[in-house]
Structures are given as C-alpha cells and as structure tokens.
Protein backbone atom coordinates (compact mmCIF):
# COMPACT_ATOMS: atom_id res chain seq x y z
CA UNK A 1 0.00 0.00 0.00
CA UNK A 2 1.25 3.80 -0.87
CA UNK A 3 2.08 5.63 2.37
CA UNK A 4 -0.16 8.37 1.24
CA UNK A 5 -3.34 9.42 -0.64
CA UNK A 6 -5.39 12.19 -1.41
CA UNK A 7 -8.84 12.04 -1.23
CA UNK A 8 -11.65 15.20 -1.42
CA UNK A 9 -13.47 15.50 1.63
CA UNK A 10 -16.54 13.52 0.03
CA UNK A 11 -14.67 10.40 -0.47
CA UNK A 12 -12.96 10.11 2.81
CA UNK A 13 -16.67 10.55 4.66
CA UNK A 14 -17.53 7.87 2.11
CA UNK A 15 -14.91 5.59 2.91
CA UNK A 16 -15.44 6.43 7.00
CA UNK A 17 -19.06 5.37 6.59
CA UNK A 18 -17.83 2.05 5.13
CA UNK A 19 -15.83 1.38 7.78
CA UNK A 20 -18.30 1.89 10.52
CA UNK A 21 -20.36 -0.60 8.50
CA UNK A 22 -18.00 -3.13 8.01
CA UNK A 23 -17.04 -2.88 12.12
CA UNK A 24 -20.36 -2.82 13.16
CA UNK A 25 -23.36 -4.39 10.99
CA UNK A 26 -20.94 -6.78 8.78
CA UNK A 27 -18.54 -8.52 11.46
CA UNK A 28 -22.00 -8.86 13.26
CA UNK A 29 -23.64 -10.58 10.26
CA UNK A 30 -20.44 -12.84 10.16
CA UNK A 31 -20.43 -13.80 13.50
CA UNK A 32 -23.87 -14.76 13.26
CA UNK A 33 -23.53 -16.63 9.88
CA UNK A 34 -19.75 -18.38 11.79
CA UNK A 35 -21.69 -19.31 14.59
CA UNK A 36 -25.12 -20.84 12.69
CA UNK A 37 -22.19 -22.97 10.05
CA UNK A 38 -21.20 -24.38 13.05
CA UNK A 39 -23.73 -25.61 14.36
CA UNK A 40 -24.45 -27.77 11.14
CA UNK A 41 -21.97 -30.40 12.38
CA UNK A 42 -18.19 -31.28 10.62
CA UNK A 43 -16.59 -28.57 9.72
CA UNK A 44 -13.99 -29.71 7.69
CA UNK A 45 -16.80 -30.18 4.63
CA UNK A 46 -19.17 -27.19 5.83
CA UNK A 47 -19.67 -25.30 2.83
CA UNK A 48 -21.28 -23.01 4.85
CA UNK A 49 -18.57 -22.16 7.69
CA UNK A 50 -15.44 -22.39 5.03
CA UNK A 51 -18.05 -19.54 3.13
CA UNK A 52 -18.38 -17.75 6.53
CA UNK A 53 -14.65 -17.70 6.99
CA UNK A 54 -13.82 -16.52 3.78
CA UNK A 55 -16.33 -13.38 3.82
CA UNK A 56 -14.83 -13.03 7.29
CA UNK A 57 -11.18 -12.40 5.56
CA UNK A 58 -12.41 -10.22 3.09
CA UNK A 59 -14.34 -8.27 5.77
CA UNK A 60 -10.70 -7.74 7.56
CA UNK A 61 -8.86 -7.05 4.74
CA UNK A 62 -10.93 -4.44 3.82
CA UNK A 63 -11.21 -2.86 7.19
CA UNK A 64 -7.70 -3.20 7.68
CA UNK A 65 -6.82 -1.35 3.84
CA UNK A 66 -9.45 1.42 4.85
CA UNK A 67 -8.34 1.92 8.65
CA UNK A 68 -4.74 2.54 7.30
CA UNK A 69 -5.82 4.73 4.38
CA UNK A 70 -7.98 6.94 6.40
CA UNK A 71 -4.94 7.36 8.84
CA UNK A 72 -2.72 8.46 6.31
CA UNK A 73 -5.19 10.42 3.88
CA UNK A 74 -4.74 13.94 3.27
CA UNK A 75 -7.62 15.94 2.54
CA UNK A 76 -7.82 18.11 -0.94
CA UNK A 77 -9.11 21.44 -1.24
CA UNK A 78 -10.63 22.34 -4.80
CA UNK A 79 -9.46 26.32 -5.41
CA UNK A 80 -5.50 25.92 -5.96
CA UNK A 81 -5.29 29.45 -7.65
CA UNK A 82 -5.83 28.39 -10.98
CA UNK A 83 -2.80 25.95 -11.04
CA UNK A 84 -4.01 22.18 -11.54
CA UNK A 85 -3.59 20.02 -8.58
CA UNK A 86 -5.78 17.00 -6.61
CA UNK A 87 -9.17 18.32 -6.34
CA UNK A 88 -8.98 20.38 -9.55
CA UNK A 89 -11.54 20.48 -11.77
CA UNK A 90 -10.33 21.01 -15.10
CA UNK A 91 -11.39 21.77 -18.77
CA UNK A 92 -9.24 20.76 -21.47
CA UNK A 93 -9.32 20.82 -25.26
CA UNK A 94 -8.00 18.29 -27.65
CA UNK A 95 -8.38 18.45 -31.46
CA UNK A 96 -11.32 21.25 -31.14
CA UNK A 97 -13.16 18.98 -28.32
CA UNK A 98 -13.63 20.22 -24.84
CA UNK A 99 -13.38 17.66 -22.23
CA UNK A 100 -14.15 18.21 -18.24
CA UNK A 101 -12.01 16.16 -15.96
CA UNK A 102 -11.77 16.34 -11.71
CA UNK A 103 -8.42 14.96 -10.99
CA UNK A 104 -8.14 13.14 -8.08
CA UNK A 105 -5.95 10.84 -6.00
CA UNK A 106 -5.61 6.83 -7.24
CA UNK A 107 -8.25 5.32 -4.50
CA UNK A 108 -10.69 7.91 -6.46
CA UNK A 109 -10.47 7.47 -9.70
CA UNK A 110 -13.02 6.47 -12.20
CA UNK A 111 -12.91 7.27 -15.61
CA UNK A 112 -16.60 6.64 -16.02
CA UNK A 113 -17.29 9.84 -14.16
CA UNK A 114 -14.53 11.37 -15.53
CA UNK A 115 -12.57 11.41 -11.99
CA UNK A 116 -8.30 10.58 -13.28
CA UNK A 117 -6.03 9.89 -11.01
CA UNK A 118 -2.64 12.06 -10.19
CA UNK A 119 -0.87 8.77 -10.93
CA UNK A 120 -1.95 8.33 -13.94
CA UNK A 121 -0.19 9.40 -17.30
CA UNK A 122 -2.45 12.25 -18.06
CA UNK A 123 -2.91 12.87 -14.34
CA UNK A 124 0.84 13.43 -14.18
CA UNK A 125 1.24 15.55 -17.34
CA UNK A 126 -1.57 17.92 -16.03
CA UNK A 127 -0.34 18.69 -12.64
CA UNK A 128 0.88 22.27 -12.08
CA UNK A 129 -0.58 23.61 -15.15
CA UNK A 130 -2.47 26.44 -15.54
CA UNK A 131 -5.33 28.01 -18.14
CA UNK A 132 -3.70 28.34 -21.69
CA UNK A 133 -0.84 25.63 -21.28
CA UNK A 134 -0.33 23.30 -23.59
CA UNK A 135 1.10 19.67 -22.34
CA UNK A 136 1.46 16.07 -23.63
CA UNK A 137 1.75 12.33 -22.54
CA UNK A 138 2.40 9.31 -24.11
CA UNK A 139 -0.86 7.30 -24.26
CA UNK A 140 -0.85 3.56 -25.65
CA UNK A 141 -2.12 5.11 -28.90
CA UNK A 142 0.76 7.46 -28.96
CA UNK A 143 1.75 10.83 -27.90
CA UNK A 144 -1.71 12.86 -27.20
CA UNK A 145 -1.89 17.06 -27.07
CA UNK A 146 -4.10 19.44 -24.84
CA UNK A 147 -4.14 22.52 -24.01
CA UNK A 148 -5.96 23.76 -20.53
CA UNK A 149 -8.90 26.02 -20.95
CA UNK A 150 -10.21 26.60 -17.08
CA UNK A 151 -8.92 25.70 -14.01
CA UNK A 152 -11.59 25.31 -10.85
C-alpha cells in the first residue's frame, strides 16, 4: 500500500461510513452466519462455515486497507489558484473537443465519471498547469496534445 493518498473530503466521509459498516453491521452478520455454520456439524466439509470464513477475511482485509488509508489520507481542497492540482476540476481541449475532468488521488479514480487519477499518465502531465498551457503524454495510442482552458 502507498504511504499516502489524497482524497476530497466527500470520499474520505464515504470511505469512513464504510468502515463503521464493516465494524459494526458486517462482522455482526459474520459472527452470526460463523456461529449458525457451526452448528451444522463437521466442519472440515461445511460449505457453509469455510463460506463464513472466507467473507470473514475479506471483511478484515478491507477494514484493515481502509483503517490505514484513512490514517494516512490527506484531505484536498478544490481552489489551488488556478494551477491544476488534486481536487482540480479542469477543462481541457484536444483536437477542437472540450473535455471536463476532476483529478483526483488513485483510490478515487473512475474514468466513467470522468474522476483521473494524479498517478496516472495524463494525471501526471496535467499537474501544475495552468489556463492556456499546452502539455502532452504518451498514451498507448501514442503521444496525445491538450491545451488547458479553465482551471476550478
């Protein structure tokens, strides 16, 4: 796991409310669904309690990736002055086509809603820019040009 991330304030309340789910309702539901498996005799072929278990892992694992990136998140402001950075929302023309993009840290991103990560290529190439730059990156199709047209 990265030792930090950026998240807007949305996301981290989003992520807090899963947690308090998963610790509460969830490991509840588990125990409940552990303790009912074993009570249906041998465990060793209980599809039931080796099901149990396993949601029981992923029910850790999850609380344990979320309870360390909530402790290390920083927070992102959106108004950086008109210079691009996490929390940014950004317009940017390519080949006479305006597209709008919110860039965002990794554990945010999704290109459906047009959220791009600072990791990414484009998300790298963008940073630190400001309205009426021009920048590139190397895509898999090849190089790709933009130019910024509004910073928010």
């Amino acid at each position: 796991m990265k030792d930090h991330e950026y998240l807007t304030q949305e996301k981290y309340d989003e992520f807090k409310k899963e947690l308090e789910l998963l610790k509460g309702t969830k490991r509840k539901e588990i125990a409940e669904s552990l303790e009912y498996a074993k009570q249906l005799g041998d465990l060793s072929e209980n599809a039931e309690y080796h099901e149990a278990r396993d949601a029981q892992a992923n029910v850790e694992d999850r609380i344990a990736k979320l309870e360390q990136l909530l402790k290390t998140a920083s927070i992102v402001q959106s108004n950086h002055g008109g210079v691009v950075n996490v929390g940014s929302v950004v317009t940017v023309e390519k080949d006479g086509k305006k597209f709008e993009y919110t860039i965002v840290g990794s554990e945010e991103s999704d290109v459906i809603s047009n959220k791009i990560s600072m990791r990414s290529p484009f998300g790298q190439a963008i940073l630190g820019k400001k309205k009426g730059e021009e920048f590139t990156f190397k895509a898999p199709s090849g190089e790709l040009k933009y130019t910024v047209k509004d910073v928010k």
